[in-house]
N, C-alpha and C. Protein backbone atom coordinates (compact mmCIF):
# COMPACT_ATOMS: atom_id res chain seq x y z
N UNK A 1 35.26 5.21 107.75
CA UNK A 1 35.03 4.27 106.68
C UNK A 1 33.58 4.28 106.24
N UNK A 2 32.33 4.53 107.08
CA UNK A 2 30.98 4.46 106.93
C UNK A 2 30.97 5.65 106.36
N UNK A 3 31.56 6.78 106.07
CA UNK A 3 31.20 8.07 105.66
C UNK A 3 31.90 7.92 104.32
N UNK A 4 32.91 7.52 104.02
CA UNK A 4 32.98 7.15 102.74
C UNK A 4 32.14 6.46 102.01
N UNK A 5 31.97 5.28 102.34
CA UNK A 5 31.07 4.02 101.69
C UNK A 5 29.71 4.63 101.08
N UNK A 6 29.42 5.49 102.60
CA UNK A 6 27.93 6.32 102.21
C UNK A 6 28.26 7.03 100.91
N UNK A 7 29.12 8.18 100.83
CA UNK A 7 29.30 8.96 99.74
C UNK A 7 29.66 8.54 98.65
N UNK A 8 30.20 7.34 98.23
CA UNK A 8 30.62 6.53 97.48
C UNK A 8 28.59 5.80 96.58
N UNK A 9 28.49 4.70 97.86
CA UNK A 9 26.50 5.17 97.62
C UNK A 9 25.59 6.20 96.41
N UNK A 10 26.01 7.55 97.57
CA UNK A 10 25.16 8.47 97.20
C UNK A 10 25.69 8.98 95.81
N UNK A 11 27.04 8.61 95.56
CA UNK A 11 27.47 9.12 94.12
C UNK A 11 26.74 8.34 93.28
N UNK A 12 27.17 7.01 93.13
CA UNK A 12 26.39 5.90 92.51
C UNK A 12 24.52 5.94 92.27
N UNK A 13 24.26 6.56 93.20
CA UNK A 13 22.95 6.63 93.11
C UNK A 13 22.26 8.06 92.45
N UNK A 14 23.14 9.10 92.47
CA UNK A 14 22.94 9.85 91.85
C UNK A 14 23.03 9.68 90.35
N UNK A 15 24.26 9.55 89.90
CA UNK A 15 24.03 8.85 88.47
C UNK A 15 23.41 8.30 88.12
N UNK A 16 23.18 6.86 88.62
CA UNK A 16 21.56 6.44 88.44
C UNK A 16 20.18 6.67 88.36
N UNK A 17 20.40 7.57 89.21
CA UNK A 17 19.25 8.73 88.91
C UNK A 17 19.03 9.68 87.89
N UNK A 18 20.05 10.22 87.98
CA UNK A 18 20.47 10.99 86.50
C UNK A 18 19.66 10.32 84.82
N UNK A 19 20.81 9.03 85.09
CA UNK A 19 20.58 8.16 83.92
C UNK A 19 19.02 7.74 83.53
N UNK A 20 17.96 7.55 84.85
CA UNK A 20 16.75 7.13 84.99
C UNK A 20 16.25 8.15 84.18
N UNK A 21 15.91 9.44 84.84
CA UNK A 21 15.71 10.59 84.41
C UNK A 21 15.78 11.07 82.87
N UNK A 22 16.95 11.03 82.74
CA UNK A 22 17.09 10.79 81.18
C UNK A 22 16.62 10.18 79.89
N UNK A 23 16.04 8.72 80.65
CA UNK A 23 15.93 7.42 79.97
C UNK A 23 14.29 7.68 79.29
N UNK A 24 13.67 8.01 80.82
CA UNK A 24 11.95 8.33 81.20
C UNK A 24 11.88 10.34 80.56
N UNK A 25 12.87 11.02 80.10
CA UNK A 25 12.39 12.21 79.07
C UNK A 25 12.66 11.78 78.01
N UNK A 26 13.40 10.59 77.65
CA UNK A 26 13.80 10.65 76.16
C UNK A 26 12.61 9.66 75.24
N UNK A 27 12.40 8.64 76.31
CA UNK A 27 11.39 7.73 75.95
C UNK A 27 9.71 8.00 75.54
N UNK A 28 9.41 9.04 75.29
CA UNK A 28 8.33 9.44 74.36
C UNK A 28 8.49 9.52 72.53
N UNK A 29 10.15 10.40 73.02
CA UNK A 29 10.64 9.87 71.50
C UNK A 29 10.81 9.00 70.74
N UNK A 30 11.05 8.03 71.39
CA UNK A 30 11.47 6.78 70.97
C UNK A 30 10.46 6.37 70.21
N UNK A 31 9.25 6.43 70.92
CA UNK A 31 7.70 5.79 70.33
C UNK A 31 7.23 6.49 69.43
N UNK A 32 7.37 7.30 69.41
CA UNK A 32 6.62 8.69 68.73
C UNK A 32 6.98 8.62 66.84
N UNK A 33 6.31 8.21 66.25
CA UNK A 33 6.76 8.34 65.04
C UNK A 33 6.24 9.36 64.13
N UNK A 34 6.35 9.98 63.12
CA UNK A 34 6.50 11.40 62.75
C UNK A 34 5.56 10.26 61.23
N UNK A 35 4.53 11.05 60.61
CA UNK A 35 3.92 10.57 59.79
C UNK A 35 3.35 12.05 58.91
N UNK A 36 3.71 11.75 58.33
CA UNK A 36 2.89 13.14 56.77
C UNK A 36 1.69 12.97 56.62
N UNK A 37 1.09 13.67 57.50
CA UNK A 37 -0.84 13.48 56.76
C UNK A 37 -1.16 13.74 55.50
N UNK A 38 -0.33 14.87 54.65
CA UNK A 38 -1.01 14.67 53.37
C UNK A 38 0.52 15.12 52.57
N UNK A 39 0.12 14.94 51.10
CA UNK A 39 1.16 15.01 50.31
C UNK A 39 1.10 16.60 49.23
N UNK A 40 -0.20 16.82 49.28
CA UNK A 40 -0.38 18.23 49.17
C UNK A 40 0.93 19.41 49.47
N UNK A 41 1.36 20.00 48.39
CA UNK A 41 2.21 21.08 49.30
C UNK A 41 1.51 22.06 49.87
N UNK A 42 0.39 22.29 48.95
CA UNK A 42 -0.37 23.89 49.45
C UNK A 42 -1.49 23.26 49.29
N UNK A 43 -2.59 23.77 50.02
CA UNK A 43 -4.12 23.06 50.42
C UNK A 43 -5.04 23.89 51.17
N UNK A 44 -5.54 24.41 50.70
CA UNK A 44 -6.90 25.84 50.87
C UNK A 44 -8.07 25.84 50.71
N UNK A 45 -9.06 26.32 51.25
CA UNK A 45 -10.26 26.75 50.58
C UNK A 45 -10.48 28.21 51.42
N UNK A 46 -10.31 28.81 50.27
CA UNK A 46 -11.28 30.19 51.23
C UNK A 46 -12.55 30.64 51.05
N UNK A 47 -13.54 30.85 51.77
CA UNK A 47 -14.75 31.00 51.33
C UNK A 47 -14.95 32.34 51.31
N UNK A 48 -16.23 32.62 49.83
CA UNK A 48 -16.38 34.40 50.00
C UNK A 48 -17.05 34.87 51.28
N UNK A 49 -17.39 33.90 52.32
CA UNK A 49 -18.24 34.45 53.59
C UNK A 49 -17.85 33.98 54.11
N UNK A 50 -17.57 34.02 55.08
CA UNK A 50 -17.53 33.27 56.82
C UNK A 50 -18.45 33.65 57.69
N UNK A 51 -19.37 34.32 57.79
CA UNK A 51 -20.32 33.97 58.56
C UNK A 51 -21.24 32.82 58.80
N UNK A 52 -21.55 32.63 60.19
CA UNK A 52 -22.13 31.37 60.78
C UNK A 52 -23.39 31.50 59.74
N UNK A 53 -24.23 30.18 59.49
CA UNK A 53 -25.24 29.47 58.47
C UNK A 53 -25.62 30.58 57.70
N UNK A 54 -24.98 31.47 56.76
CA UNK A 54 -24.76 32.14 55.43
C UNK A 54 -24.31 31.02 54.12
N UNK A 55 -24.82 31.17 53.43
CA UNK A 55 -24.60 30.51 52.12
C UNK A 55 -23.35 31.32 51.37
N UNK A 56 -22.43 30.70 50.70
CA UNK A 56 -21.35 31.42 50.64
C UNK A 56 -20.54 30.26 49.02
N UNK A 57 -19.78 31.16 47.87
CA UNK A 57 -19.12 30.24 47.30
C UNK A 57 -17.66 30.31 47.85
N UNK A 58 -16.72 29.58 46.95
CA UNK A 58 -15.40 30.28 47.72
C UNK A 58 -14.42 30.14 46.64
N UNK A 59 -13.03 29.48 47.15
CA UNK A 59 -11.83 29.40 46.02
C UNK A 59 -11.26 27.61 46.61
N UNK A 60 -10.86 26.93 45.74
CA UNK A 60 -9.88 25.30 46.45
C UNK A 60 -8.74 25.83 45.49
N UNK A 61 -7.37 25.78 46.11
CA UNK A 61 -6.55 25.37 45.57
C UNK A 61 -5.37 24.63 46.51
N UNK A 62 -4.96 24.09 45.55
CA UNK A 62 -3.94 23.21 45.67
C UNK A 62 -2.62 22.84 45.11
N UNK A 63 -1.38 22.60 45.83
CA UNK A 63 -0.14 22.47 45.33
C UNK A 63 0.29 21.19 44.62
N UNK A 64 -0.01 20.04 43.88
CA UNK A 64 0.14 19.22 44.10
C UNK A 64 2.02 18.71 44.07
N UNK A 65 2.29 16.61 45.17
CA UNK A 65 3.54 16.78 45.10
C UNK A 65 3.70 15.42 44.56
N UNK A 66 3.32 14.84 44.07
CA UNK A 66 3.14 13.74 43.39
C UNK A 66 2.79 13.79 42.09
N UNK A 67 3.47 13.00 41.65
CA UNK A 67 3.22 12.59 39.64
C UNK A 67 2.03 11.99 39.83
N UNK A 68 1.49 11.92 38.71
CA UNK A 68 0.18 10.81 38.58
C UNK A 68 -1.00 11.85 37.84
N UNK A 69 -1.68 11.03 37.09
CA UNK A 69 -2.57 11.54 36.34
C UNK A 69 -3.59 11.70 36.68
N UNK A 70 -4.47 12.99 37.36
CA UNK A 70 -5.33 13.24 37.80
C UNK A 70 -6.62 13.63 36.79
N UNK A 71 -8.01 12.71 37.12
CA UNK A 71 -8.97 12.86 36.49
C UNK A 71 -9.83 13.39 37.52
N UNK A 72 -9.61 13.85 38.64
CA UNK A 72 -11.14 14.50 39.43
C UNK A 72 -10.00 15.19 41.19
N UNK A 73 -10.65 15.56 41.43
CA UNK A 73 -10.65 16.86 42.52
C UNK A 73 -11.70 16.00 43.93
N UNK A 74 -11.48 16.12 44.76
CA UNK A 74 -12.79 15.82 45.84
C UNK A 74 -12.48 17.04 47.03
N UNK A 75 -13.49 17.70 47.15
CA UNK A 75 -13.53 18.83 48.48
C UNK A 75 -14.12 18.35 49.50
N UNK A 76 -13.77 18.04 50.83
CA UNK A 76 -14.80 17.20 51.42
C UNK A 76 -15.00 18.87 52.59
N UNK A 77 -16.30 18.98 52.59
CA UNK A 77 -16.53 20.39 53.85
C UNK A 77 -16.79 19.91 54.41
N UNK A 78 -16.42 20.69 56.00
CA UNK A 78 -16.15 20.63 57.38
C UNK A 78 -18.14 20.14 57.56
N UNK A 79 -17.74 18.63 59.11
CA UNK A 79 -19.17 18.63 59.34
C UNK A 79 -19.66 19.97 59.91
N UNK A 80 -20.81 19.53 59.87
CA UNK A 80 -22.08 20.89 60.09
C UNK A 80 -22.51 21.83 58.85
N UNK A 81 -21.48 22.12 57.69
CA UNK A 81 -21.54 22.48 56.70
C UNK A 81 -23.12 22.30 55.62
N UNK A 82 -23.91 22.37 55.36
CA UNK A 82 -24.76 22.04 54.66
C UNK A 82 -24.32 22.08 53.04
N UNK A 83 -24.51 21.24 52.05
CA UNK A 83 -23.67 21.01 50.84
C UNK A 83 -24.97 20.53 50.21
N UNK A 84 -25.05 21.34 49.26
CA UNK A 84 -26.23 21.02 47.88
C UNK A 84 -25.85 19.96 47.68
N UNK A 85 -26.77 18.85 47.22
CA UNK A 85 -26.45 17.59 46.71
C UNK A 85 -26.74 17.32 45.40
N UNK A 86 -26.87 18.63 44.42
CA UNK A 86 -27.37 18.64 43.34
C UNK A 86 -25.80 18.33 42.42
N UNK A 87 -24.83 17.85 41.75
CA UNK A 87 -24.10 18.00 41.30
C UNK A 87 -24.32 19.30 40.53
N UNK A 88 -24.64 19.26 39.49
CA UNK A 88 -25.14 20.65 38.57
C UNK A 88 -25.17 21.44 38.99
N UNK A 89 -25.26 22.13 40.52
CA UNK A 89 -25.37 23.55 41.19
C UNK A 89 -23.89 23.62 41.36
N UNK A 90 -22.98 22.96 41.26
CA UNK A 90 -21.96 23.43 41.93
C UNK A 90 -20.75 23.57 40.32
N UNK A 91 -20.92 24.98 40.40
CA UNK A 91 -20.27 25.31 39.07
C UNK A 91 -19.21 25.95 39.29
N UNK A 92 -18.08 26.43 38.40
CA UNK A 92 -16.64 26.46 38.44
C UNK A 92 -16.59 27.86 37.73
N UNK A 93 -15.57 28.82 38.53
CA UNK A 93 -14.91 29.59 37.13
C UNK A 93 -13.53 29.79 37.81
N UNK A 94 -12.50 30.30 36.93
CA UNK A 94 -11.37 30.41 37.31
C UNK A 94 -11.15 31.66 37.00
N UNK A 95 -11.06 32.62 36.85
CA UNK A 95 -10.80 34.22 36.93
C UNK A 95 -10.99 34.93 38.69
N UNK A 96 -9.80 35.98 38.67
CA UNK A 96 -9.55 36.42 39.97
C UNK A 96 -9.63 35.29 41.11
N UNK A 97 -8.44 34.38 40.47
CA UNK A 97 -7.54 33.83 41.45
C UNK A 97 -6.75 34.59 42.16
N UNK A 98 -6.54 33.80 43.76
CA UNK A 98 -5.09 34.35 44.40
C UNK A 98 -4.30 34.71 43.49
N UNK A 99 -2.83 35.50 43.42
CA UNK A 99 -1.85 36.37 42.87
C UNK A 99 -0.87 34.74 43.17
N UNK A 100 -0.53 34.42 41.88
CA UNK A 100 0.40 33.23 41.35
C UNK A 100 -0.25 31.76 41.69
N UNK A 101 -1.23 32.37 41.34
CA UNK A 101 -2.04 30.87 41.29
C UNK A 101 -2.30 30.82 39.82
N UNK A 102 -2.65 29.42 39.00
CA UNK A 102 -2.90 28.94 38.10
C UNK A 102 -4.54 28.22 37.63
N UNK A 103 -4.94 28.98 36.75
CA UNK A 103 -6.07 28.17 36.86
C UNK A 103 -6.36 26.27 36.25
N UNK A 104 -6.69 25.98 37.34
CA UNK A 104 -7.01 24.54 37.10
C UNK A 104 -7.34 24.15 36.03
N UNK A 105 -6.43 23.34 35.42
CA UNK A 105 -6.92 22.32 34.30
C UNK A 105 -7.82 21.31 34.31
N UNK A 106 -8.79 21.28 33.15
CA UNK A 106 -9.68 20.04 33.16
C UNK A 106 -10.90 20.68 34.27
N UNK A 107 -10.96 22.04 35.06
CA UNK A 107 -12.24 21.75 36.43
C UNK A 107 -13.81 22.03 35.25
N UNK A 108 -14.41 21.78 36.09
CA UNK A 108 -15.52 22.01 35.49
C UNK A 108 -16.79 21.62 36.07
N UNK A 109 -18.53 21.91 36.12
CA UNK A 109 -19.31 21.54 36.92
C UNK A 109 -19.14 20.06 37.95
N UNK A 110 -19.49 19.78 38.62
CA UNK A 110 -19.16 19.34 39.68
C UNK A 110 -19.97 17.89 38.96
N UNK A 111 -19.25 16.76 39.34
CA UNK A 111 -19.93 15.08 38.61
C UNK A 111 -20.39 14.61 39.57
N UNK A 112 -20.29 15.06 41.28
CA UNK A 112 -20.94 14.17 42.07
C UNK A 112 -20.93 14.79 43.66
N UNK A 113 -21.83 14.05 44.25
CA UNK A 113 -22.10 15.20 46.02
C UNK A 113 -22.69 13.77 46.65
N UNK A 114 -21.41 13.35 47.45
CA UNK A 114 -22.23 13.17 48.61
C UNK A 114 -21.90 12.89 49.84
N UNK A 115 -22.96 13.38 50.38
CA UNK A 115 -22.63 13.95 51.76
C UNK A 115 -21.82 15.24 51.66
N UNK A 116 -20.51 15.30 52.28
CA UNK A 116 -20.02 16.39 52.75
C UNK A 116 -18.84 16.58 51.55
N UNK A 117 -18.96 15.56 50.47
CA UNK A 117 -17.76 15.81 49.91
C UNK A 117 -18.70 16.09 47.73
N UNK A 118 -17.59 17.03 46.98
CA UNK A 118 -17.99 17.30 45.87
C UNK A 118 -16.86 16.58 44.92
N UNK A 119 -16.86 16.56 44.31
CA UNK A 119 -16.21 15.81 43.27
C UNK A 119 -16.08 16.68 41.69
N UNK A 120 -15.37 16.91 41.31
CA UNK A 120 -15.38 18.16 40.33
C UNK A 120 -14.18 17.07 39.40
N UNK A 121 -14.21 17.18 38.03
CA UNK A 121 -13.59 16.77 37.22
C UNK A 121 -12.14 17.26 37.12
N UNK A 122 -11.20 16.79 36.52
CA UNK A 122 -9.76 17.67 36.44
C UNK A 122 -9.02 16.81 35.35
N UNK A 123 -8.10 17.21 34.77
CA UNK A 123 -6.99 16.85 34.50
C UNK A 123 -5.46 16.75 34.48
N UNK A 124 -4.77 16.11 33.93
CA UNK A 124 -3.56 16.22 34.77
C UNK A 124 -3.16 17.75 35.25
N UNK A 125 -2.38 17.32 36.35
CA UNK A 125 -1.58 18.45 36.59
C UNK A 125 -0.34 18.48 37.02
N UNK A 126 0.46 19.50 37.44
CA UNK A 126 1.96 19.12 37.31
C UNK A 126 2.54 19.95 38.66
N UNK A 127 3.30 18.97 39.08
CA UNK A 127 3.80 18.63 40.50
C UNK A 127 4.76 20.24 40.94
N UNK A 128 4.23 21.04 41.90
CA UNK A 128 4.94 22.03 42.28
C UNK A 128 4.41 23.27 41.55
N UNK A 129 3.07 23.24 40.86
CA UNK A 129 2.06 24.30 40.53
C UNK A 129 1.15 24.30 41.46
N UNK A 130 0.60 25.65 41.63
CA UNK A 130 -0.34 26.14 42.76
C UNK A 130 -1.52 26.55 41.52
N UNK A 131 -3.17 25.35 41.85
CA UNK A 131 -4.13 25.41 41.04
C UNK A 131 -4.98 26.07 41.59
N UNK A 132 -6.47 26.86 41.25
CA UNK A 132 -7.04 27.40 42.19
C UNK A 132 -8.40 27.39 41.21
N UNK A 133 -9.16 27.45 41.56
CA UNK A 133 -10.62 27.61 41.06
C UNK A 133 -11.60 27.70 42.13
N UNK A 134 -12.24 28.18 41.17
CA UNK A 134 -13.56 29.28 42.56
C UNK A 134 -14.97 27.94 42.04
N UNK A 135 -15.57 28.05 43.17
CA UNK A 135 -16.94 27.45 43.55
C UNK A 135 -18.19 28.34 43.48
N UNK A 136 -19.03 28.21 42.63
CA UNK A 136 -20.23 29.19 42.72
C UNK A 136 -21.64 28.31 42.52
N UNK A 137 -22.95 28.89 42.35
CA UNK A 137 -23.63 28.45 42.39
C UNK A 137 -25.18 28.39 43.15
N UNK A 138 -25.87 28.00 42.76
CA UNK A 138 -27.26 28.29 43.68
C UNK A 138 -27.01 27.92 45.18
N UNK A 139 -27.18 28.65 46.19
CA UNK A 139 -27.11 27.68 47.68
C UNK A 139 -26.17 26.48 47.65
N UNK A 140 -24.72 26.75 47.29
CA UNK A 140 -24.42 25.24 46.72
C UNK A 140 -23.72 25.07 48.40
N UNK A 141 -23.69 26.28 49.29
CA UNK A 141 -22.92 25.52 50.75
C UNK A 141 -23.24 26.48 51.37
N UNK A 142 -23.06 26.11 53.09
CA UNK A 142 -23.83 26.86 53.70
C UNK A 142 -22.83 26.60 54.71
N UNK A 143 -22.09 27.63 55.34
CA UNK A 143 -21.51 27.56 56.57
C UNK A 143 -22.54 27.30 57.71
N UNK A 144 -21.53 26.43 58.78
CA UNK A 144 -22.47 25.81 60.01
C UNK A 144 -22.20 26.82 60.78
N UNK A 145 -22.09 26.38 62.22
CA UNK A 145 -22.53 27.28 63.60
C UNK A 145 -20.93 27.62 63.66
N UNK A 146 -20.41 29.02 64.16
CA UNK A 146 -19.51 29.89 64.26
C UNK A 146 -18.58 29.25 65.21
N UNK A 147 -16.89 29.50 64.92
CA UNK A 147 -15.89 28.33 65.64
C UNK A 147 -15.21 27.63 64.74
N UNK A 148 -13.87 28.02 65.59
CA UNK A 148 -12.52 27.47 64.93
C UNK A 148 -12.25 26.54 64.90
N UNK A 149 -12.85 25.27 64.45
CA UNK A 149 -12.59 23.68 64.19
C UNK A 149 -12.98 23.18 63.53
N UNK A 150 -13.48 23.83 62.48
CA UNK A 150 -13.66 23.45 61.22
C UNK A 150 -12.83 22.77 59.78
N UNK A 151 -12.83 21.49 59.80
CA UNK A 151 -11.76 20.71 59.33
C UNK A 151 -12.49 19.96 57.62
N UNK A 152 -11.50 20.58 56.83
CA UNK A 152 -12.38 19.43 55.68
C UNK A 152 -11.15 18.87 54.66
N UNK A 153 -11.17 18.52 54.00
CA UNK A 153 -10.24 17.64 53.18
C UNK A 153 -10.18 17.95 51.91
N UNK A 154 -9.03 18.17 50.70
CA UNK A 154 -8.91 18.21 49.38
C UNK A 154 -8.02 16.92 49.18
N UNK A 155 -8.49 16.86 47.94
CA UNK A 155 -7.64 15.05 47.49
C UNK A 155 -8.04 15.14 45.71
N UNK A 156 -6.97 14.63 44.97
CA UNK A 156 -6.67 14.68 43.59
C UNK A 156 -6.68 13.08 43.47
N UNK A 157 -6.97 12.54 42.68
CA UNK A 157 -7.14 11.33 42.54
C UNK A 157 -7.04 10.36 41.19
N UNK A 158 -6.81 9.40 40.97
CA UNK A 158 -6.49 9.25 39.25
C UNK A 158 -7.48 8.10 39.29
N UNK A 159 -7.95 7.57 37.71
CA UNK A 159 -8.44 6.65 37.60
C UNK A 159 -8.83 5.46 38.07
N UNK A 160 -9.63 4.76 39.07
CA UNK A 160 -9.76 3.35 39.98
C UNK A 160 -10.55 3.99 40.85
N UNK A 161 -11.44 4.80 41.27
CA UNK A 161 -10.32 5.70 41.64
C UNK A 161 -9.42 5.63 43.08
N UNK A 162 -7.65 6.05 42.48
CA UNK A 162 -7.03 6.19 43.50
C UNK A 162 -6.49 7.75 44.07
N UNK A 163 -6.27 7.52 45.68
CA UNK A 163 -5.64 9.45 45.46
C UNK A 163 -4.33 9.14 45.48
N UNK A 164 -4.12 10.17 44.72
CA UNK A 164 -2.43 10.74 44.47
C UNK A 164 -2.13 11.48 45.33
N UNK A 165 -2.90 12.68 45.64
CA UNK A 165 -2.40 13.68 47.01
C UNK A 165 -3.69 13.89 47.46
N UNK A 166 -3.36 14.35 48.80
CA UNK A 166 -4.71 14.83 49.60
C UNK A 166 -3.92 15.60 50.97
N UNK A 167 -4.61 16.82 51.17
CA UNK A 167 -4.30 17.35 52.56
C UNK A 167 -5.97 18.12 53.46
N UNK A 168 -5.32 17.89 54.54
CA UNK A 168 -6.27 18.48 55.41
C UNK A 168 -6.47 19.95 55.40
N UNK A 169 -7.63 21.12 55.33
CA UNK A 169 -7.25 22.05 55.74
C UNK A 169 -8.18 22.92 56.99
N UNK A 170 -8.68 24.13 57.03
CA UNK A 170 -9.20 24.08 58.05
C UNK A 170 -10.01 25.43 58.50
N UNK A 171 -11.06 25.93 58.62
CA UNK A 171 -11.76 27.28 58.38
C UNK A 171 -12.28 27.63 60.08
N UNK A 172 -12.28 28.97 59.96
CA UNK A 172 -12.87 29.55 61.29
C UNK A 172 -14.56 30.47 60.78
N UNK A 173 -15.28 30.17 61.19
CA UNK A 173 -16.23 30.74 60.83
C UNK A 173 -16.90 31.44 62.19
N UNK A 174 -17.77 32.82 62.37
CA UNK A 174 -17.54 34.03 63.13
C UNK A 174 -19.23 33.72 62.86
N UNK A 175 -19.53 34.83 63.75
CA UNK A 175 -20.86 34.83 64.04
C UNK A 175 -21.26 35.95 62.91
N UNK A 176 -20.91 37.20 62.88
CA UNK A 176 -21.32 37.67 61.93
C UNK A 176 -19.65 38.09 60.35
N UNK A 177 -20.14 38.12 59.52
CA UNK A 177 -18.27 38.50 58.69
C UNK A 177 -19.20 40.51 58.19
């Protein structure tokens, strides 16, 4: 009778165990909530250099996925980055874009710098086009010290101003390119 009872026990307790087990892998999920950092479909900058503290222009483009009437652009570069604070140095052309990219409507010299972020004019644009325009200019940026964690931000924004889309993106810069 004690050898039953036991095994009877040890069944019971196994399931329970089981069930515990189960409860304590599933329960990260539970908490874990899933959030969209940006609304951007496509979100880039490539620069013509990647070498560590080289001065370099590059290309921003962007997918946007939201309606809304966009009057300005903001690039924010990765810290360590050095960024002319001249608005006026940081000038625009759109020829020899990426292959099915569009050149940006409305871009044009840059209206404002500061700190790490530029501000370039725009106008509307339309949801599920890939825009692209190149960055040029006197010393207008200067890659920092070499290393893959280089994080900076694009964001489209309308009048107040509010943003409509914005995504994160993210550069590796090398000791020598």
């Amino acid at each position: 009778m004690s050898l039953q009872i036991h095994k009877k026990i040890q069944s019971k307790l196994s399931a329970l165990q089981l069930l515990s087990l189960l409860f304590l892998l599933g329960l990260p999920f539970v908490f874990v909530s899933i959030s969209k950092a940006s609304n951007l479909e496509v979100a880039y900058v490539r620069l013509d250099r990647l070498a560590a503290s080289t001065t370099t222009g590059g290309t921003v483009c962007a997918q946007p996925e939201t309606v809304g009437t966009e009057v300005d652009v903001q690039v924010v570069f990765p810290t360590g980055f050095t960024v002319n604070s001249t608005a006026s140095n940081w000038t625009v052309t759109t020829t020899n874009l990426p292959s099915g990219a569009t050149a940006w409507p409305g871009i044009g010299t840059a209206t404002a710098v500061s700190s790490q972020t530029v501000t370039f004019p725009s106008t509307d644009l339309t949801v599920s086009t890939l825009y692209c325009f190149n960055f040029t200019g006197t010393s207008t940026l200067t890659t920092s010290t070499a290393g893959n964690d280089k994080v900076g931000s694009i964001t489209t924004r309308a009048t107040g101003p509010t943003t409509i889309d914005s995504a994160s993106y993210s550069l590796s810069i090398v000791s020598n390119d």
